[in-house]
PDB file of N, CA and C in Angstrom:
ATOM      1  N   UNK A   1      -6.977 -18.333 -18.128  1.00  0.00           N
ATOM      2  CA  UNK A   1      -7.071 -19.771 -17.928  1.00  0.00           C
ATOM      3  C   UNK A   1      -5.675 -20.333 -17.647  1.00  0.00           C
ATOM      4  N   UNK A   2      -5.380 -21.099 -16.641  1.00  0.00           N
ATOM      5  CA  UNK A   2      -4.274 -21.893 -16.196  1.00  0.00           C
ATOM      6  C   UNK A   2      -3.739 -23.025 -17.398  1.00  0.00           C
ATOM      7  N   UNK A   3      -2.829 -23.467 -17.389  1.00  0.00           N
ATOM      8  CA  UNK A   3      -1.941 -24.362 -18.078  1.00  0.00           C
ATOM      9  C   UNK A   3      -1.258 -25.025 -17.428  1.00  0.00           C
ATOM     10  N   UNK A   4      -0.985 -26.351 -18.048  1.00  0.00           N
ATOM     11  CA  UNK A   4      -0.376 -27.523 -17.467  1.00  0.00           C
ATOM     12  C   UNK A   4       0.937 -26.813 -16.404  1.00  0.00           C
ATOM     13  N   UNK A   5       1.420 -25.848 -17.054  1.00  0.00           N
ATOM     14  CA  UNK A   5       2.785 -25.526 -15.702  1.00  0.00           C
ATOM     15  C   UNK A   5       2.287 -25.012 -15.208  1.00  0.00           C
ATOM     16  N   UNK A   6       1.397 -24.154 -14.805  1.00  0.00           N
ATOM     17  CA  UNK A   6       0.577 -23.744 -13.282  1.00  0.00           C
ATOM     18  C   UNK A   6       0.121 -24.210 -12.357  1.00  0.00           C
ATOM     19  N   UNK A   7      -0.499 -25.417 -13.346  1.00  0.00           N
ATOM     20  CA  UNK A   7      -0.907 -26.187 -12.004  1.00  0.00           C
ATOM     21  C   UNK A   7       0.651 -26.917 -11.552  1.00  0.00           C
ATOM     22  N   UNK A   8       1.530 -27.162 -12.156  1.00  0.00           N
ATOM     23  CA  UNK A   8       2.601 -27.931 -12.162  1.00  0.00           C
ATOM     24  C   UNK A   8       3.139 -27.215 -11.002  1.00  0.00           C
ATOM     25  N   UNK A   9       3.156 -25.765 -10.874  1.00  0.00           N
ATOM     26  CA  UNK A   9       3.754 -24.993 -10.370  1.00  0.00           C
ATOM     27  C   UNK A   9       3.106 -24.607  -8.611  1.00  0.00           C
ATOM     28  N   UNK A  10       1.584 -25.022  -8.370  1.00  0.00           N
ATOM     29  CA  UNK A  10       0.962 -24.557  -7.865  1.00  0.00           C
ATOM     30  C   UNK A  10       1.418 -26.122  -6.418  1.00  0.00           C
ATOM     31  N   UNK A  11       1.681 -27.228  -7.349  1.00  0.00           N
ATOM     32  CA  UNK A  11       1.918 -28.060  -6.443  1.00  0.00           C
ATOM     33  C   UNK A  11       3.109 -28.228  -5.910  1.00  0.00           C
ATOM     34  N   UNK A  12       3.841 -27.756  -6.970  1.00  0.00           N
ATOM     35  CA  UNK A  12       5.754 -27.646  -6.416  1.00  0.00           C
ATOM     36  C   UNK A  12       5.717 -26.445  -5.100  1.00  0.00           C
ATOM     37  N   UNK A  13       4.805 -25.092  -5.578  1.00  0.00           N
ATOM     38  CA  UNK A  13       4.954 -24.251  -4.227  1.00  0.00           C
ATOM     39  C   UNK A  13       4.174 -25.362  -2.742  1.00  0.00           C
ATOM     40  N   UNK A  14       3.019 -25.756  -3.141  1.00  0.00           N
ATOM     41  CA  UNK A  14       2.303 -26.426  -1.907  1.00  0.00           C
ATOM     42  C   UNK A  14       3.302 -27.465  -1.445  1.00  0.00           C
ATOM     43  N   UNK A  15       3.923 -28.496  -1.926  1.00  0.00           N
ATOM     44  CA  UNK A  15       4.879 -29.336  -1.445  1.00  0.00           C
ATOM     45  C   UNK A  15       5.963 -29.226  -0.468  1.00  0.00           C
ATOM     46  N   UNK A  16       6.470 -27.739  -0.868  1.00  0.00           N
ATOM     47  CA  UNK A  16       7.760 -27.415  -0.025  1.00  0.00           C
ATOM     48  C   UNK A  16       6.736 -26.260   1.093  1.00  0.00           C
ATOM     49  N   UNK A  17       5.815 -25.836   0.647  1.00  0.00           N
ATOM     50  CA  UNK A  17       5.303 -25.249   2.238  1.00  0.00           C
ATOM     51  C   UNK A  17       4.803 -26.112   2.716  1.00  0.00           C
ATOM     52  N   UNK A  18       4.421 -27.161   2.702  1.00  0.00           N
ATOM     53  CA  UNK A  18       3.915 -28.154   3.790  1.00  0.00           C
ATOM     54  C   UNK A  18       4.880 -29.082   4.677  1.00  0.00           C
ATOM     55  N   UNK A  19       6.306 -29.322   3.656  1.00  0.00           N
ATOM     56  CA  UNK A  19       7.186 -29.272   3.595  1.00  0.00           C
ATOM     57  C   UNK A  19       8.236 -28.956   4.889  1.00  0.00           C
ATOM     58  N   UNK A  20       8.408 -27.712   4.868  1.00  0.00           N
ATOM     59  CA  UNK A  20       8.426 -26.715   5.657  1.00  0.00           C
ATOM     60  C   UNK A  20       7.919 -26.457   7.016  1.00  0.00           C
ATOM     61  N   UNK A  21       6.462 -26.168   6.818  1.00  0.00           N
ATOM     62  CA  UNK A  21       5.598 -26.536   7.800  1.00  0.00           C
ATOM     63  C   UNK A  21       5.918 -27.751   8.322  1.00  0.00           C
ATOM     64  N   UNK A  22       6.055 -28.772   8.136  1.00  0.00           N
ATOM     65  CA  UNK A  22       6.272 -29.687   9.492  1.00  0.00           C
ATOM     66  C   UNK A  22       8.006 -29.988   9.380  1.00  0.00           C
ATOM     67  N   UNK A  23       8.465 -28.775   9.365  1.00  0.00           N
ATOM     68  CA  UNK A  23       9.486 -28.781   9.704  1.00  0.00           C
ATOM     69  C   UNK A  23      10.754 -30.337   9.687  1.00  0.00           C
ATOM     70  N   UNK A  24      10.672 -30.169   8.041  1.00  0.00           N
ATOM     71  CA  UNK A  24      11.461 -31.525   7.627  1.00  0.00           C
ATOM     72  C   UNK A  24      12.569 -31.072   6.345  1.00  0.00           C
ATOM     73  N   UNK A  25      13.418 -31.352   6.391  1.00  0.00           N
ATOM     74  CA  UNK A  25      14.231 -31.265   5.647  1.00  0.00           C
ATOM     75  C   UNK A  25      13.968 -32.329   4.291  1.00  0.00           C
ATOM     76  N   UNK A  26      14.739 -31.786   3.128  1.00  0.00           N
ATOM     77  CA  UNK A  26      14.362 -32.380   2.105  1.00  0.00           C
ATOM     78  C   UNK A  26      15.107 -33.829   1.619  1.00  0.00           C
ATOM     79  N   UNK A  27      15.652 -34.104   2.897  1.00  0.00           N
ATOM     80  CA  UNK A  27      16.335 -35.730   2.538  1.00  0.00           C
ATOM     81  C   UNK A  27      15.352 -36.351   3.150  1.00  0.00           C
ATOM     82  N   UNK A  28      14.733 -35.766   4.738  1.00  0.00           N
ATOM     83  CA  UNK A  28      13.804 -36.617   5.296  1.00  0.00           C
ATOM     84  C   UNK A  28      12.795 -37.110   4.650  1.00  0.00           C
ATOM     85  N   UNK A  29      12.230 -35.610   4.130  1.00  0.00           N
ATOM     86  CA  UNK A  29      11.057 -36.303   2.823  1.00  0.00           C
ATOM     87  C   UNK A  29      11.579 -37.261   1.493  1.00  0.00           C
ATOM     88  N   UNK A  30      12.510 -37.415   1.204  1.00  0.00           N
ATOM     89  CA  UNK A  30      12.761 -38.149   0.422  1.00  0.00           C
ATOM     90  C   UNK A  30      13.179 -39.348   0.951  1.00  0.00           C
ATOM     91  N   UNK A  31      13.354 -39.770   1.672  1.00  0.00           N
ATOM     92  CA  UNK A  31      13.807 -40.845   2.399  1.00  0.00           C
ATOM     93  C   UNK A  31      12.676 -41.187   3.119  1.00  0.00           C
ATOM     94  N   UNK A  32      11.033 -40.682   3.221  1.00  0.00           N
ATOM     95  CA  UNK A  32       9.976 -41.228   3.620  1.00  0.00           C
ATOM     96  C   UNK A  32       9.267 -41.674   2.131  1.00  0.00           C
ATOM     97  N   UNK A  33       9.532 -40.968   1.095  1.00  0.00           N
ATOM     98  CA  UNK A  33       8.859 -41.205  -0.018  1.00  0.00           C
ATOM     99  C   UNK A  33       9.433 -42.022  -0.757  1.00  0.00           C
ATOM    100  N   UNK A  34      10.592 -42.347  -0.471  1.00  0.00           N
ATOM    101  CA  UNK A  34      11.659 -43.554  -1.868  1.00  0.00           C
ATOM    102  C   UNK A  34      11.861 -43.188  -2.653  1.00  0.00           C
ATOM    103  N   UNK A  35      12.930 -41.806  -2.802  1.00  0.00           N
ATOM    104  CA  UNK A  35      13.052 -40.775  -3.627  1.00  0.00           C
ATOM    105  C   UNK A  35      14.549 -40.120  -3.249  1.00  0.00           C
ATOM    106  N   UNK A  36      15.362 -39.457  -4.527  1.00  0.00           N
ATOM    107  CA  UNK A  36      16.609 -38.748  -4.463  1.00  0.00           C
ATOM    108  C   UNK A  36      16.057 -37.551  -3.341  1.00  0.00           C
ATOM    109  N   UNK A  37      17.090 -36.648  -2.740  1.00  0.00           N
ATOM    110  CA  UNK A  37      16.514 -35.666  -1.991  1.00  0.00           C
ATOM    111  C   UNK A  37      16.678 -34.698  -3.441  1.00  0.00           C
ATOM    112  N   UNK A  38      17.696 -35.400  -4.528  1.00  0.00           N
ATOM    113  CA  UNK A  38      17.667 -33.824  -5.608  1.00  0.00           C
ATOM    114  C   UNK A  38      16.708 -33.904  -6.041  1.00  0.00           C
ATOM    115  N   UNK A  39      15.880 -35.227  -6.278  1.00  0.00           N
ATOM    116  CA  UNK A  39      14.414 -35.316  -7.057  1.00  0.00           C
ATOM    117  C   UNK A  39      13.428 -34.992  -6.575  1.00  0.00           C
ATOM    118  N   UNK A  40      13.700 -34.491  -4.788  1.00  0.00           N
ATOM    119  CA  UNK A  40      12.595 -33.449  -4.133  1.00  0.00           C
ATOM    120  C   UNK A  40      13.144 -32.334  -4.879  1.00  0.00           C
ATOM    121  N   UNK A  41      14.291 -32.306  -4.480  1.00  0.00           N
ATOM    122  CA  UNK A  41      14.273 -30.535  -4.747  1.00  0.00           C
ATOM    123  C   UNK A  41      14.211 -30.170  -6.289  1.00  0.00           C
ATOM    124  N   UNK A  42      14.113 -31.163  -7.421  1.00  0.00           N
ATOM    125  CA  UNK A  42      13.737 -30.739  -8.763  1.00  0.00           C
ATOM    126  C   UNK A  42      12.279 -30.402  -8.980  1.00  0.00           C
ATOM    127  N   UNK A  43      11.676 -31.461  -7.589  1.00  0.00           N
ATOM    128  CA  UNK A  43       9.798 -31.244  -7.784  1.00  0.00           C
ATOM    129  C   UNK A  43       9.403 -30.222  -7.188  1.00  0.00           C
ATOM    130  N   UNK A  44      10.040 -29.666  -6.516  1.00  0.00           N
ATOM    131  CA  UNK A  44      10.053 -28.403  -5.541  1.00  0.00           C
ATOM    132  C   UNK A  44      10.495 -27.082  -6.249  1.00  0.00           C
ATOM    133  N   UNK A  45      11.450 -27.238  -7.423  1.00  0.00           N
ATOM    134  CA  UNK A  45      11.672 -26.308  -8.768  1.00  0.00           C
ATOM    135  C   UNK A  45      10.796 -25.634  -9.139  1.00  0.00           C
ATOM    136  N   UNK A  46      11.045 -24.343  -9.619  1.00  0.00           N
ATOM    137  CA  UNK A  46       9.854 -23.893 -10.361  1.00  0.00           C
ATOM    138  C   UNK A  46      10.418 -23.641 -11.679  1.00  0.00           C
ATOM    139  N   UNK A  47      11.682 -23.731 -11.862  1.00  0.00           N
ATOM    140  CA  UNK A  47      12.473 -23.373 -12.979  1.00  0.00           C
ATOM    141  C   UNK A  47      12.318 -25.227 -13.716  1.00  0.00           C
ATOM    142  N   UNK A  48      12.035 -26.207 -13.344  1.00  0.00           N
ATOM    143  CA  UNK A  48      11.787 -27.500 -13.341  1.00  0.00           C
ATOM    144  C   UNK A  48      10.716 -27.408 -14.096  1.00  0.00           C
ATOM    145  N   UNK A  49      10.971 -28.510 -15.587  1.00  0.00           N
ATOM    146  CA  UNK A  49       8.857 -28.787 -16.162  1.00  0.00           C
ATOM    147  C   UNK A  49       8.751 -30.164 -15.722  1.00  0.00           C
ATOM    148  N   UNK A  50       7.979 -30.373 -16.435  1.00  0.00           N
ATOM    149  CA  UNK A  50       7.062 -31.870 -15.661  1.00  0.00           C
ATOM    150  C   UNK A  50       8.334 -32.694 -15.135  1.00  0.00           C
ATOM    151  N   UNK A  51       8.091 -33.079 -13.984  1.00  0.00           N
ATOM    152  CA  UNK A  51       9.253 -33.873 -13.333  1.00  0.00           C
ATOM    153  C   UNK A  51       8.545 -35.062 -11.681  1.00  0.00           C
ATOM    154  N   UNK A  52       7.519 -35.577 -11.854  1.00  0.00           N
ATOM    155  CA  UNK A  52       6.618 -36.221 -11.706  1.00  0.00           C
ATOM    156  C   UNK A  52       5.561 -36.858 -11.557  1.00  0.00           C
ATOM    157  N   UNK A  53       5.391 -38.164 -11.414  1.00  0.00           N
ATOM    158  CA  UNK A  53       4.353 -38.930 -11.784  1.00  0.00           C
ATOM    159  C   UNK A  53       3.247 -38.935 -10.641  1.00  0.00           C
ATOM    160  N   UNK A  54       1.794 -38.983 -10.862  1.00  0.00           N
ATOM    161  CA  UNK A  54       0.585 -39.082  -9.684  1.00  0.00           C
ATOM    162  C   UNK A  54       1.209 -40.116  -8.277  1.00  0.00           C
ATOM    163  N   UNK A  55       1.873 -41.241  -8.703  1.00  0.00           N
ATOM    164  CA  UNK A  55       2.444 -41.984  -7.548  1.00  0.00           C
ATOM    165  C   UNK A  55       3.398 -40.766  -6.506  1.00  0.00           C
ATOM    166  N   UNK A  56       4.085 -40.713  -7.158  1.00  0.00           N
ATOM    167  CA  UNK A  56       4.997 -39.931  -6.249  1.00  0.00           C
ATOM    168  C   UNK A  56       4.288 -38.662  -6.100  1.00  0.00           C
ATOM    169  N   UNK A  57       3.449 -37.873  -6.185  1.00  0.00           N
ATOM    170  CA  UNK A  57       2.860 -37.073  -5.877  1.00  0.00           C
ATOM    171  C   UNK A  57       1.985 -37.615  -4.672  1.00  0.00           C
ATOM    172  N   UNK A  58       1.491 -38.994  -4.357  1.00  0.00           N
ATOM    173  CA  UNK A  58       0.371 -39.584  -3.517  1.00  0.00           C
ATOM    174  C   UNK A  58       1.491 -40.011  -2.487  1.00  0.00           C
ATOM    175  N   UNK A  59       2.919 -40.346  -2.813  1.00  0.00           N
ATOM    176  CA  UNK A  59       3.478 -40.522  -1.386  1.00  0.00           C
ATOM    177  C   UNK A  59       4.171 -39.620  -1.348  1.00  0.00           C
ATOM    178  N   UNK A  60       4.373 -38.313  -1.229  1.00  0.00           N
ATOM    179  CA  UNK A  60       4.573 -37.395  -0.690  1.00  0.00           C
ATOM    180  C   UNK A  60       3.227 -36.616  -0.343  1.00  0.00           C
ATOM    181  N   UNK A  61       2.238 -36.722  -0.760  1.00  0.00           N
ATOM    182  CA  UNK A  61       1.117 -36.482  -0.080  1.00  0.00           C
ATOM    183  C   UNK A  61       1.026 -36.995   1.073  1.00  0.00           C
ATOM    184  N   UNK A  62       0.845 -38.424   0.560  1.00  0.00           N
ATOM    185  CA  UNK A  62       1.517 -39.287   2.325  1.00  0.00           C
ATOM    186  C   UNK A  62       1.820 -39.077   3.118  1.00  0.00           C
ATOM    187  N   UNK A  63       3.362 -38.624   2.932  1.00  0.00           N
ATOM    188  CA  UNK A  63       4.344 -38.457   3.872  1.00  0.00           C
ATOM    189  C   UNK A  63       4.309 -37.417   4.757  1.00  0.00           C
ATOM    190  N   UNK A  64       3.605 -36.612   3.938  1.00  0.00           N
ATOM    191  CA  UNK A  64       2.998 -35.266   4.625  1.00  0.00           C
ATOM    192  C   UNK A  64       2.278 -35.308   5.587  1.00  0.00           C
ATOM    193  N   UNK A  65       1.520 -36.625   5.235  1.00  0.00           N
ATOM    194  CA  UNK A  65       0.284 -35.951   5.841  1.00  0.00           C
ATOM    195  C   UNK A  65      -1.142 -35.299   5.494  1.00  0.00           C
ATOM    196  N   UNK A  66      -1.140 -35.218   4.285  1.00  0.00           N
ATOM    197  CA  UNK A  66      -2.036 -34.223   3.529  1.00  0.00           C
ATOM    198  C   UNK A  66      -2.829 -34.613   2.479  1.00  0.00           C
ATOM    199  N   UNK A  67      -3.629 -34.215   2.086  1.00  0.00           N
ATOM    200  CA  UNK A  67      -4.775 -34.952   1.205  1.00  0.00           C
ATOM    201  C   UNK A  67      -4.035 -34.626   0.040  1.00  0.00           C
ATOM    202  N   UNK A  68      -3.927 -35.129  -0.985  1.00  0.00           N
ATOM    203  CA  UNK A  68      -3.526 -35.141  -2.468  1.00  0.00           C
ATOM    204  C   UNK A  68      -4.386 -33.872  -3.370  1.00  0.00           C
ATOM    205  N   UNK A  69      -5.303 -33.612  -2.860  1.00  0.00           N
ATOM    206  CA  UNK A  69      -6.102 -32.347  -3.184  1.00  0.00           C
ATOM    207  C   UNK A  69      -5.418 -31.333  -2.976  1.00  0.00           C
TER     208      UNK A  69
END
């Protein structure tokens, strides 16, 4: 059975491959979301524990492009 840092973990990997995939650097995404670029790259951590909130998870979903699912 999974635990709160797995899933924690499962969205930090999906973030930076989507990330990635549309080929954006991590200031761009932070600078579409209203966000540090280090506070992407802490949510993008896997060595990182809880380090944000459903909002900022929904605009970087956003920003993406991508369903929050």
């Amino acid at each position: 059975m999974k635990n709160e840092k797995d899933y924690y973990d499962i969205v930090r990997v999906n973030i930076k491959k989507y990330r990635e995939e549309k080929c954006l650097t991590r200031q761009v995404l932070a600078d579409k979301v209203g966000v540090s670029m280090n506070y992407i790259a802490k949510i993008e951590s896997l060595k990182m524990k809880k380090s944000f909130t459903l909002e900022v998870l929904g605009r970087i979903a956003d920003s993406l492009n991508v369903d929050i699912k």
